[in-house]
N, C-alpha and C. Protein backbone atom coordinates (compact mmCIF):
# COMPACT_ATOMS: atom_id res chain seq x y z
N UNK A 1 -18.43 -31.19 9.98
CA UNK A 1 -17.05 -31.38 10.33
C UNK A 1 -16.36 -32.14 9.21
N UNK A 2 -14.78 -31.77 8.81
CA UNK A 2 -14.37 -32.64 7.47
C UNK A 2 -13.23 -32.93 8.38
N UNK A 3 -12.58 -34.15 7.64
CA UNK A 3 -11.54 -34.98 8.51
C UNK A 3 -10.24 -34.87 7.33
N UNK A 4 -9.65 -34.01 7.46
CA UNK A 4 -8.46 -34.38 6.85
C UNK A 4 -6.79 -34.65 7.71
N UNK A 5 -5.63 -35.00 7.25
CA UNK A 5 -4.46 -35.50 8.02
C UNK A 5 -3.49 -34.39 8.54
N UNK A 6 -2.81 -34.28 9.38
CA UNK A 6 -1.78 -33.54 9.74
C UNK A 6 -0.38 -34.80 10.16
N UNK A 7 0.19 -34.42 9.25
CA UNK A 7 1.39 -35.69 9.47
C UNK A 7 0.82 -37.23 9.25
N UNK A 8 0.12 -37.70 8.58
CA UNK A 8 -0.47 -38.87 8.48
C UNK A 8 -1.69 -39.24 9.46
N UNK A 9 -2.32 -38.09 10.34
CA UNK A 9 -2.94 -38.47 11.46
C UNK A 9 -4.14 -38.05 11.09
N UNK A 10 -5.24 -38.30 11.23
CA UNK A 10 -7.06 -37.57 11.34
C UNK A 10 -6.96 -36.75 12.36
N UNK A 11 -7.22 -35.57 11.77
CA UNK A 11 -7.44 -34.32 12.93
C UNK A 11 -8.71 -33.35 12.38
N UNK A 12 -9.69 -32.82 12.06
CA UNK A 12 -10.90 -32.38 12.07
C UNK A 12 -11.14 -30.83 11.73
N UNK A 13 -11.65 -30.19 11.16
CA UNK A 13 -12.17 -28.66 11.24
C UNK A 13 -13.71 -29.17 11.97
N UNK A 14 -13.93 -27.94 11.83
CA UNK A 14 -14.82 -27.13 12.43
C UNK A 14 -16.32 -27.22 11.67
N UNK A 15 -16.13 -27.49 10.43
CA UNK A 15 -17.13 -27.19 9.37
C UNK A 15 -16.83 -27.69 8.09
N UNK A 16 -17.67 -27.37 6.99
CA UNK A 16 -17.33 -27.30 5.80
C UNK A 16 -17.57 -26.56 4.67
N UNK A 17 -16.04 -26.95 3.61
CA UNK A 17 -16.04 -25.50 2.75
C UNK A 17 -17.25 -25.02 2.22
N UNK A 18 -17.80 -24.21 1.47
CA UNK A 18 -18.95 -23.79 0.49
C UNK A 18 -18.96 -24.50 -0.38
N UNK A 19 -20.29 -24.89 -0.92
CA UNK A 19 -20.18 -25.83 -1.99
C UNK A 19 -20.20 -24.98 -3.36
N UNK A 20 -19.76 -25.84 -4.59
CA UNK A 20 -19.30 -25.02 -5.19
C UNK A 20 -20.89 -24.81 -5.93
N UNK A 21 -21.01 -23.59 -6.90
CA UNK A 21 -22.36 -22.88 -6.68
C UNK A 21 -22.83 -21.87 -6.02
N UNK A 22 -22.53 -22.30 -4.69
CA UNK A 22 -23.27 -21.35 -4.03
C UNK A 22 -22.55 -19.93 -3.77
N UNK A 23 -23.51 -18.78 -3.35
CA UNK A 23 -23.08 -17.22 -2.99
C UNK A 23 -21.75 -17.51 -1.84
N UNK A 24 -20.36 -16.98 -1.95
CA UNK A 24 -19.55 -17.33 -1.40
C UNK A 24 -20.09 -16.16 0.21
N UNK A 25 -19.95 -16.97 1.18
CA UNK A 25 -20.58 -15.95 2.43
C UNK A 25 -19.14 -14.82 2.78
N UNK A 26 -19.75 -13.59 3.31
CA UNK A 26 -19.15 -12.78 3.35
C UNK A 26 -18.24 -13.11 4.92
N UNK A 27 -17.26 -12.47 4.95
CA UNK A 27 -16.23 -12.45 6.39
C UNK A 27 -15.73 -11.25 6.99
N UNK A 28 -15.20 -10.79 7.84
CA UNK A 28 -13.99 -9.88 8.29
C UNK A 28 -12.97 -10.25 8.43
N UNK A 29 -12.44 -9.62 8.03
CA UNK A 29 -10.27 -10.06 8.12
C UNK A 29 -9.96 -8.57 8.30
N UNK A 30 -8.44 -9.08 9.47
CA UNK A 30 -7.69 -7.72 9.76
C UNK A 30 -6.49 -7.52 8.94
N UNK A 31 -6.02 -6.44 8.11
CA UNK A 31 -5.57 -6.32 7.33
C UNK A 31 -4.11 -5.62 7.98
N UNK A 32 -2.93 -5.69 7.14
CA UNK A 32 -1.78 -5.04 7.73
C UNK A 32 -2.10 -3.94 8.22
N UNK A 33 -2.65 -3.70 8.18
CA UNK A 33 -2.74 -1.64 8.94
C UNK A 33 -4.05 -1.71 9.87
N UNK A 34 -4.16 -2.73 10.07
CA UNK A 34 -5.60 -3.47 11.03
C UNK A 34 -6.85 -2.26 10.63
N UNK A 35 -6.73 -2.28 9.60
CA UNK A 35 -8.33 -2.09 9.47
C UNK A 35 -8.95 -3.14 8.57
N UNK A 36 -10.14 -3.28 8.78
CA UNK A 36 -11.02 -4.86 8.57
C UNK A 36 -11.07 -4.68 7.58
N UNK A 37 -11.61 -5.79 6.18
CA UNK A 37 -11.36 -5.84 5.34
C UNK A 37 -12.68 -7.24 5.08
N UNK A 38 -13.54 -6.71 4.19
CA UNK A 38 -14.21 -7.82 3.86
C UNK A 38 -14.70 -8.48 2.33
N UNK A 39 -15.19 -9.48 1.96
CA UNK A 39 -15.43 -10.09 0.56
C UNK A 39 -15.95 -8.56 -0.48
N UNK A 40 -17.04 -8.53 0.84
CA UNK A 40 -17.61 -6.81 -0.11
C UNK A 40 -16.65 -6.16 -1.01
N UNK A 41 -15.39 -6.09 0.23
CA UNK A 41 -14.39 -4.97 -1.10
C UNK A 41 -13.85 -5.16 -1.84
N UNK A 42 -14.01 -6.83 -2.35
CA UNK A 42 -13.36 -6.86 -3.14
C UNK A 42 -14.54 -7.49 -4.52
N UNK A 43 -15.41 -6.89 -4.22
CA UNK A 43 -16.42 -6.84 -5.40
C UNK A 43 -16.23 -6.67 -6.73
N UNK A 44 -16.91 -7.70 -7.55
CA UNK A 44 -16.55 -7.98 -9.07
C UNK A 44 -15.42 -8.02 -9.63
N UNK A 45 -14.16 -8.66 -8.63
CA UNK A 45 -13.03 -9.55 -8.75
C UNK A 45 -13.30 -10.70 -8.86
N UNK A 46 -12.52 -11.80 -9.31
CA UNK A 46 -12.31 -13.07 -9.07
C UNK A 46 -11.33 -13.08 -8.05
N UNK A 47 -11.84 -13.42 -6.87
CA UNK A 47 -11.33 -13.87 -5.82
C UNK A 47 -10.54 -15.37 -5.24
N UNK A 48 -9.20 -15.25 -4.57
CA UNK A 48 -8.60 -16.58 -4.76
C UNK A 48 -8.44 -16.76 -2.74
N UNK A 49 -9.42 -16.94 -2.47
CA UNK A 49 -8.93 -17.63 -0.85
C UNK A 49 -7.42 -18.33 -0.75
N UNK A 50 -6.37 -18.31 -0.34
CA UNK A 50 -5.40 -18.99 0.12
C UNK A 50 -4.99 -18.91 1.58
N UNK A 51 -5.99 -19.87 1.92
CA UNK A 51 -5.93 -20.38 3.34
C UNK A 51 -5.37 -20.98 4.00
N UNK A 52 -4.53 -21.00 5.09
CA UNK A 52 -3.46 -21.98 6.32
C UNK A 52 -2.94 -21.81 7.07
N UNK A 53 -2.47 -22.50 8.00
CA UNK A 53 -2.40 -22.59 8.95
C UNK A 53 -1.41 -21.27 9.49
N UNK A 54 -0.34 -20.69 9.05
CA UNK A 54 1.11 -20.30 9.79
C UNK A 54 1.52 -19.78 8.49
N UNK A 55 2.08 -18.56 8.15
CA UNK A 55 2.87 -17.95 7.70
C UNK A 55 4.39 -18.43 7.67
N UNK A 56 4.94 -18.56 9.26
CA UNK A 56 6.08 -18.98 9.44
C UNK A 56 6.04 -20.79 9.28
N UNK A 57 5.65 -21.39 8.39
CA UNK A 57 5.89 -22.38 7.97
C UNK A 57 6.12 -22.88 6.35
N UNK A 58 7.09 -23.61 6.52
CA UNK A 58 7.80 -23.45 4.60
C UNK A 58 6.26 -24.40 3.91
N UNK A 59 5.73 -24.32 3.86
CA UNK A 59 4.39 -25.50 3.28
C UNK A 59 3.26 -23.63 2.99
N UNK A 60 3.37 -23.23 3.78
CA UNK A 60 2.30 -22.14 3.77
C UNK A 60 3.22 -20.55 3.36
N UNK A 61 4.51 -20.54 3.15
CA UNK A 61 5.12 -19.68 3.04
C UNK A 61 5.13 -19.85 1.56
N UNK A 62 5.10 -21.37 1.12
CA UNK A 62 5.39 -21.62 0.06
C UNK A 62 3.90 -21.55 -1.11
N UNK A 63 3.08 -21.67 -0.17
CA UNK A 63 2.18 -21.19 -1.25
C UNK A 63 1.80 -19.84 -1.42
N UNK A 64 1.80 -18.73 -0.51
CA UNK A 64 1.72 -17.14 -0.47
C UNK A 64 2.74 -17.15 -1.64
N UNK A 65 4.15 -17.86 -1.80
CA UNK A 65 5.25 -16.93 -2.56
C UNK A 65 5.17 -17.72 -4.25
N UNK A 66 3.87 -18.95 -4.16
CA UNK A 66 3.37 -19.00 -5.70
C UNK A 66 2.44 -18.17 -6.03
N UNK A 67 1.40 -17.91 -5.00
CA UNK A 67 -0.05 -17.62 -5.72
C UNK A 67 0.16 -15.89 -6.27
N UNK A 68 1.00 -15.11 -5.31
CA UNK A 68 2.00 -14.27 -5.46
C UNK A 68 2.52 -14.02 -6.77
N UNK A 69 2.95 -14.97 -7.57
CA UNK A 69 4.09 -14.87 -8.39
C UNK A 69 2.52 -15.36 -9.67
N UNK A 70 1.98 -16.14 -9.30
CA UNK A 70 0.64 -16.16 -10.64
C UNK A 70 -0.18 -14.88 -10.55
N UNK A 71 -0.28 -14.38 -9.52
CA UNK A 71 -1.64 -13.13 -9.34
C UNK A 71 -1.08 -12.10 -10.24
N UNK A 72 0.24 -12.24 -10.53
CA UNK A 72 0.56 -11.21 -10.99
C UNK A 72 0.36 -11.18 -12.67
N UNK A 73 0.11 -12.56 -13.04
CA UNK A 73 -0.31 -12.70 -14.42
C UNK A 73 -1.55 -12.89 -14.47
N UNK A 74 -2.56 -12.75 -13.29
CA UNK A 74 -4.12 -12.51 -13.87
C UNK A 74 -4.80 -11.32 -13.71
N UNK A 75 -5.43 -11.54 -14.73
CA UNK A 75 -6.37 -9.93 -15.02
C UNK A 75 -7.82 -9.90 -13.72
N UNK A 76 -7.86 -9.16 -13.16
CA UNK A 76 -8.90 -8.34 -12.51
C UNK A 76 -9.52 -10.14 -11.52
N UNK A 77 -8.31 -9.99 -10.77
CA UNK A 77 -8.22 -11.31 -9.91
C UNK A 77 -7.50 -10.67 -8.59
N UNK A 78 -7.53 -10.90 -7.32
CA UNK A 78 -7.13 -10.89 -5.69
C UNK A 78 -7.07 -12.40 -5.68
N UNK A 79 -5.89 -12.51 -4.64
CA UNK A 79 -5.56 -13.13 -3.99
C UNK A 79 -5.33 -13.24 -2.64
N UNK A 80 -5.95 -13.72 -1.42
CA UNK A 80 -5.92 -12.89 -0.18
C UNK A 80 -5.58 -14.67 0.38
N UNK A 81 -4.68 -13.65 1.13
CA UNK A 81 -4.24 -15.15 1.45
C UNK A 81 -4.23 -14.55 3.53
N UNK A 82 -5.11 -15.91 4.10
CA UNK A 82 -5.93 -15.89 5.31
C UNK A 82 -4.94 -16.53 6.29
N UNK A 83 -4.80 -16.63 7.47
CA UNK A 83 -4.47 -17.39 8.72
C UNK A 83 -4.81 -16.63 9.69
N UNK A 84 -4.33 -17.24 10.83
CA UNK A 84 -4.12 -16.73 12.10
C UNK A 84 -3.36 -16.26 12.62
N UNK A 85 -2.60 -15.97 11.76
CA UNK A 85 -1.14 -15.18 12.39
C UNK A 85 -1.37 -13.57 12.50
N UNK A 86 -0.79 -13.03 13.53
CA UNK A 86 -1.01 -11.66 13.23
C UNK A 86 -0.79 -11.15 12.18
N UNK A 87 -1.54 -9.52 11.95
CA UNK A 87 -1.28 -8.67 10.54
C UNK A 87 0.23 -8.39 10.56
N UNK A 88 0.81 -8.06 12.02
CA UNK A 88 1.90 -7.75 11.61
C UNK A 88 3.19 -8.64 11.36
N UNK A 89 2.84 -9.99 11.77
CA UNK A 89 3.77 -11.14 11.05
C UNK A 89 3.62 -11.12 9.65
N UNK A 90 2.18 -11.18 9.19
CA UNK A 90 1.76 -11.34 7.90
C UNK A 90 2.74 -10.43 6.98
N UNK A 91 2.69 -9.23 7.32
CA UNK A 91 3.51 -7.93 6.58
C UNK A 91 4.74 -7.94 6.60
N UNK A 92 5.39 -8.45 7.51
CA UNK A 92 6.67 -8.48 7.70
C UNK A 92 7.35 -9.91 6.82
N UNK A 93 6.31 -10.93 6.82
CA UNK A 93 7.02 -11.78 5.87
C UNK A 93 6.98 -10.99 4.55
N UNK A 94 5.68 -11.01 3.94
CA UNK A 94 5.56 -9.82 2.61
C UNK A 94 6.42 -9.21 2.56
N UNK A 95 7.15 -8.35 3.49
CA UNK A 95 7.86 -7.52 2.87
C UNK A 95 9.19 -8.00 3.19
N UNK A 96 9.56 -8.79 3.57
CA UNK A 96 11.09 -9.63 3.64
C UNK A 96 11.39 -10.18 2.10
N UNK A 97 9.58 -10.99 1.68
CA UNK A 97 10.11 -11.69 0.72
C UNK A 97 9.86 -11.00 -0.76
N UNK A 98 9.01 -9.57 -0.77
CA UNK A 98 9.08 -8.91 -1.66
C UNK A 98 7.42 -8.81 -2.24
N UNK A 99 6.58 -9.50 -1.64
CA UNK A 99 5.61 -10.16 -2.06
C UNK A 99 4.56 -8.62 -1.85
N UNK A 100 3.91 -8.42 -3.36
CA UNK A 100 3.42 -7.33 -3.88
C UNK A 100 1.46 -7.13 -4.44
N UNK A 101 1.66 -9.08 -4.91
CA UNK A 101 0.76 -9.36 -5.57
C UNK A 101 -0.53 -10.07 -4.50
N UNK A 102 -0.45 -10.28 -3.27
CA UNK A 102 -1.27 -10.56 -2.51
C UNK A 102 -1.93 -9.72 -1.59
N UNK A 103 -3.04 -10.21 -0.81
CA UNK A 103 -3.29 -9.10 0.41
C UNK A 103 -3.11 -10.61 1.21
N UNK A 104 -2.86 -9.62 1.81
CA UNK A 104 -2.27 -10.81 3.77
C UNK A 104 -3.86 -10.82 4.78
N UNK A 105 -4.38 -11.34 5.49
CA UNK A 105 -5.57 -10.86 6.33
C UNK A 105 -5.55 -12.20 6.76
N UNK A 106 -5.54 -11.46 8.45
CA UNK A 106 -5.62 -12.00 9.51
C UNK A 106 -7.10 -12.17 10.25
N UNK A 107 -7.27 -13.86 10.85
CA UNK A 107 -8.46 -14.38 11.50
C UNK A 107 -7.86 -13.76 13.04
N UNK A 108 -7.42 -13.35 12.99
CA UNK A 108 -7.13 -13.32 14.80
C UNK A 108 -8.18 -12.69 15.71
N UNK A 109 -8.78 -12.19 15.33
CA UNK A 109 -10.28 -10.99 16.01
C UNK A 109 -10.90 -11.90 16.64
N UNK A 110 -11.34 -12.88 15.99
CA UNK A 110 -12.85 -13.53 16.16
C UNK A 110 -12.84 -14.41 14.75
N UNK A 111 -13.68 -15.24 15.25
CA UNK A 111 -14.13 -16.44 14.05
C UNK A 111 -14.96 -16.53 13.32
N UNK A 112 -14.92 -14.92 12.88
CA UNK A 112 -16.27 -14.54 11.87
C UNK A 112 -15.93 -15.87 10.42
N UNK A 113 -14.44 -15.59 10.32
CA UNK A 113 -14.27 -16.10 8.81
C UNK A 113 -14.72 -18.01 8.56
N UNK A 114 -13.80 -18.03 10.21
CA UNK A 114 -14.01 -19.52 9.93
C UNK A 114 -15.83 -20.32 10.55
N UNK A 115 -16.44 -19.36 11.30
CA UNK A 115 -17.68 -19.43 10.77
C UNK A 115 -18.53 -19.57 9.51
N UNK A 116 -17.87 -18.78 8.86
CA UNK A 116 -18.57 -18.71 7.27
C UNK A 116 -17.69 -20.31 6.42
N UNK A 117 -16.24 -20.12 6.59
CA UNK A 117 -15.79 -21.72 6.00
C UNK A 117 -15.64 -22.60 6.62
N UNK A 118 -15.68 -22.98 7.69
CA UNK A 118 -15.65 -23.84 8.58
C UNK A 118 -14.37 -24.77 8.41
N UNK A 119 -13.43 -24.09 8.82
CA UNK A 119 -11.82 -24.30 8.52
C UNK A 119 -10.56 -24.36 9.47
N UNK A 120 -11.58 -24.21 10.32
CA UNK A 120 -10.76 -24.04 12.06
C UNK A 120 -10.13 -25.67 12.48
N UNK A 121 -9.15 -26.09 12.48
CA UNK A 121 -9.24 -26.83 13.52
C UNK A 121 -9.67 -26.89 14.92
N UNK A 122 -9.88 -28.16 15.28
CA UNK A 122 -10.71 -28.23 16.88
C UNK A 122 -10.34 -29.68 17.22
N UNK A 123 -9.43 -30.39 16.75
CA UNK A 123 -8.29 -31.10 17.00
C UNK A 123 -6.92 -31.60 17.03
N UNK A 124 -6.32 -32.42 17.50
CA UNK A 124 -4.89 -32.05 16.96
C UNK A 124 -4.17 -31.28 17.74
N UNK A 125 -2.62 -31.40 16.88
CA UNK A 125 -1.84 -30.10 17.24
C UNK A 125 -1.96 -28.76 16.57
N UNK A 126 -2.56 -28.88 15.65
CA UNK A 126 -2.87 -27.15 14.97
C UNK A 126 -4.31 -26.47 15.60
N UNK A 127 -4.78 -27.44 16.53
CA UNK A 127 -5.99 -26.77 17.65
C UNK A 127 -6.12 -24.96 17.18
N UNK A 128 -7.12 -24.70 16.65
CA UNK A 128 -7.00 -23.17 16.98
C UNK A 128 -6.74 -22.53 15.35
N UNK A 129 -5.67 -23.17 14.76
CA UNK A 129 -5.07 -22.71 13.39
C UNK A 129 -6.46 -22.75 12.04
N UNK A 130 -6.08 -22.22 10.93
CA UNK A 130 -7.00 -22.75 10.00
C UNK A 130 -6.33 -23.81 9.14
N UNK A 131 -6.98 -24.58 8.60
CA UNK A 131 -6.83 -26.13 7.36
C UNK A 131 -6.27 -25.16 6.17
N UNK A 132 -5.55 -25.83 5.83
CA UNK A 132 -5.03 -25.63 4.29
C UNK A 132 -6.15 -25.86 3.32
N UNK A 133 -6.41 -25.05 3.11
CA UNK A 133 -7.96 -24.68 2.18
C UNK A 133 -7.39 -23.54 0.91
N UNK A 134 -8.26 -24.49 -0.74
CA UNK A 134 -7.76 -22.80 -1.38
C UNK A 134 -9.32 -22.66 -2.10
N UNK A 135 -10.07 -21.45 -2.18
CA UNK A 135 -11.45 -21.17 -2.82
C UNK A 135 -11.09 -19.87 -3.53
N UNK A 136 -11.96 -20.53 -5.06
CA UNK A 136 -12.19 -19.36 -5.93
C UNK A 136 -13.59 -18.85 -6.17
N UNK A 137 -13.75 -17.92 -6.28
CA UNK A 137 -14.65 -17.23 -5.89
C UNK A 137 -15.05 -16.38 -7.60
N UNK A 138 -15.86 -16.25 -8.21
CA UNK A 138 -16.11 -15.82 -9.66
C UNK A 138 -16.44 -13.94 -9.59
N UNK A 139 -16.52 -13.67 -10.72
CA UNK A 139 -17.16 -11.72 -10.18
C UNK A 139 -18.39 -12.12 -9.57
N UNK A 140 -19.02 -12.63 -9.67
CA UNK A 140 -20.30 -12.27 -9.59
C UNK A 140 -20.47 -13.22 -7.91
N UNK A 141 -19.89 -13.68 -7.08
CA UNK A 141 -19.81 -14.11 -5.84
C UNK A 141 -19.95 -15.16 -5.83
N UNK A 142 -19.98 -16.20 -6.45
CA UNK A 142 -20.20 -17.35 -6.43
C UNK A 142 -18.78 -18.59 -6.39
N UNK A 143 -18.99 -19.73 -5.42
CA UNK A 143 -18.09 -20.09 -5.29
C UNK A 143 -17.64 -21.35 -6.64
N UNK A 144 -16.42 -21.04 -7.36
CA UNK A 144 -16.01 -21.82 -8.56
C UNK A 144 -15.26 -22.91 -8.36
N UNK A 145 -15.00 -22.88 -7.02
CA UNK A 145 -13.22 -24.09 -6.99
C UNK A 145 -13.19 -24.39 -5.60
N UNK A 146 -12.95 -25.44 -4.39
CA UNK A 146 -12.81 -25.56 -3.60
C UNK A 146 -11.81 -26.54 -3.46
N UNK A 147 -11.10 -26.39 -2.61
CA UNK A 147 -9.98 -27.60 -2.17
C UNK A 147 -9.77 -27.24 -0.52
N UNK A 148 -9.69 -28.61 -0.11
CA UNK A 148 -9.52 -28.99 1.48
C UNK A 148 -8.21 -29.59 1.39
N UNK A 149 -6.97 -29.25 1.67
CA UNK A 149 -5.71 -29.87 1.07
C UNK A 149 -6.06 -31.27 2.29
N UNK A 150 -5.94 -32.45 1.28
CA UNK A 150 -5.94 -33.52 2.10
C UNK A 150 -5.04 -33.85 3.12
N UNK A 151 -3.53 -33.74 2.95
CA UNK A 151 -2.72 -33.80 3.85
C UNK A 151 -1.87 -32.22 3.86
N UNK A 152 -2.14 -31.76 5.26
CA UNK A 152 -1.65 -30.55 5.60
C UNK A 152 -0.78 -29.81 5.18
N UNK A 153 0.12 -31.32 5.45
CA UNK A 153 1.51 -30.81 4.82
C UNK A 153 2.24 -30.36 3.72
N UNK A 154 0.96 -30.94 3.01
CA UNK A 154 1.24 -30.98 1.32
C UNK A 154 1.02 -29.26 1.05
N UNK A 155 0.99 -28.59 -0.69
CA UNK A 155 0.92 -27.66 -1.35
C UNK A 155 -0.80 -28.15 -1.85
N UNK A 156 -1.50 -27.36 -1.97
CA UNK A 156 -2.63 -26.97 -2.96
C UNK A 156 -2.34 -27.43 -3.89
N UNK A 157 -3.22 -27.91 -4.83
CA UNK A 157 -3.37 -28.18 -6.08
C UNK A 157 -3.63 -26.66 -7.23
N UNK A 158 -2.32 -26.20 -7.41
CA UNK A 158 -2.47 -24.71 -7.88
C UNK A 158 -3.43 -24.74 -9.24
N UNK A 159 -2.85 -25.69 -9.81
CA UNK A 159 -3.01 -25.62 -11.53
C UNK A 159 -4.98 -25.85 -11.49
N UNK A 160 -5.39 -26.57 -10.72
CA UNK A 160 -6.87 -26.81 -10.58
C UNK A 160 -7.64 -25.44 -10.08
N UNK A 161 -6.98 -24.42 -9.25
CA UNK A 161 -7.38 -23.41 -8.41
C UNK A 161 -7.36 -22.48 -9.42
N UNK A 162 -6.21 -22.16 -10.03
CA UNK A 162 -5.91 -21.10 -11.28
C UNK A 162 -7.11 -21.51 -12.15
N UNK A 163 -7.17 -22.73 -13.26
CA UNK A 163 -8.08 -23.81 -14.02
C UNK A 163 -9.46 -22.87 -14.00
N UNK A 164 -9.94 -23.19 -12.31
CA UNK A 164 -11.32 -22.60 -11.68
C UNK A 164 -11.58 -20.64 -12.13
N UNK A 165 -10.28 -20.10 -12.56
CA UNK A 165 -10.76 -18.86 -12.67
C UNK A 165 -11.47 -18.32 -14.50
């Protein structure tokens, strides 16, 4: 279990991230057109987890519409950016805000994903949501970069996440 803040408060996941080193574990995510979607397919990419809580929140809207706007300047790199919001919220922000360079994928099925990162809250008011988490992931599956955003509210540390690829 890792303890990080929501509004200045200790509130808890579920687990903890992969350490860095190790084979990043595989997941299912539902994708805008709800068919599943897993680490497999996106084999011998550098992979960028961008994980949190809500779509419809300017803290998590705001990092989809950076990592977005960098993915588009890296070579043979994904960016999949995770929550719990449905696929079809997910798509509908994407395509309000123009956003081309990401894949959207939704935990809503089941807790295959946050099994594998252990990212769930299980206290608090975001009960249920996932932690602001960002993981890079190398071609070869291995995990390069991890961040647990200390306070919720805050943005990722981009320049360290990018750094990691």
């Amino acid at each position: 279990m890792a303890q990080v803040l929501f509004k200045g408060n200790p509130v808890h996941t579920s687990g903890q991230l992969p350490a860095k080193g190790t084979t990043a574990p595989d997941f299912t995510l539902t994708a805008g057109d709800l068919s599943q979607k897993s680490l497999a397919d996106f084999k011998g990419k550098k992979v960028i987890l961008n994980i949190f809580p809500s779509v419809d929140t300017g803290t998590c809207a705001a990092s989809v519409r950076h990592f977005n706007e960098e993915a588009s300047k890296l070579d043979n790199t994904v960016v999949l950016c995770i929550s719990k919001d449905l696929p079809f919220a997910q798509s509908r922000f994407c395509a309000a805000e123009g956003l081309e360079n990401v894949v959207s994928l939704s935990d809503f099925k089941d807790d295959s994903f946050n099994e594998a990162y252990g990212v769930k809250f299980v206290d608090g008011p975001l009960t249920g949501l996932l932690s602001r988490s960002v993981v890079v992931i190398d071609e070869e599956g291995k995990v390069s970069y991890t961040e647990q955003v200390e306070e919720t509210v805050n943005e990722p540390q981009y320049d360290l996440a990018l750094a990691a690829l």
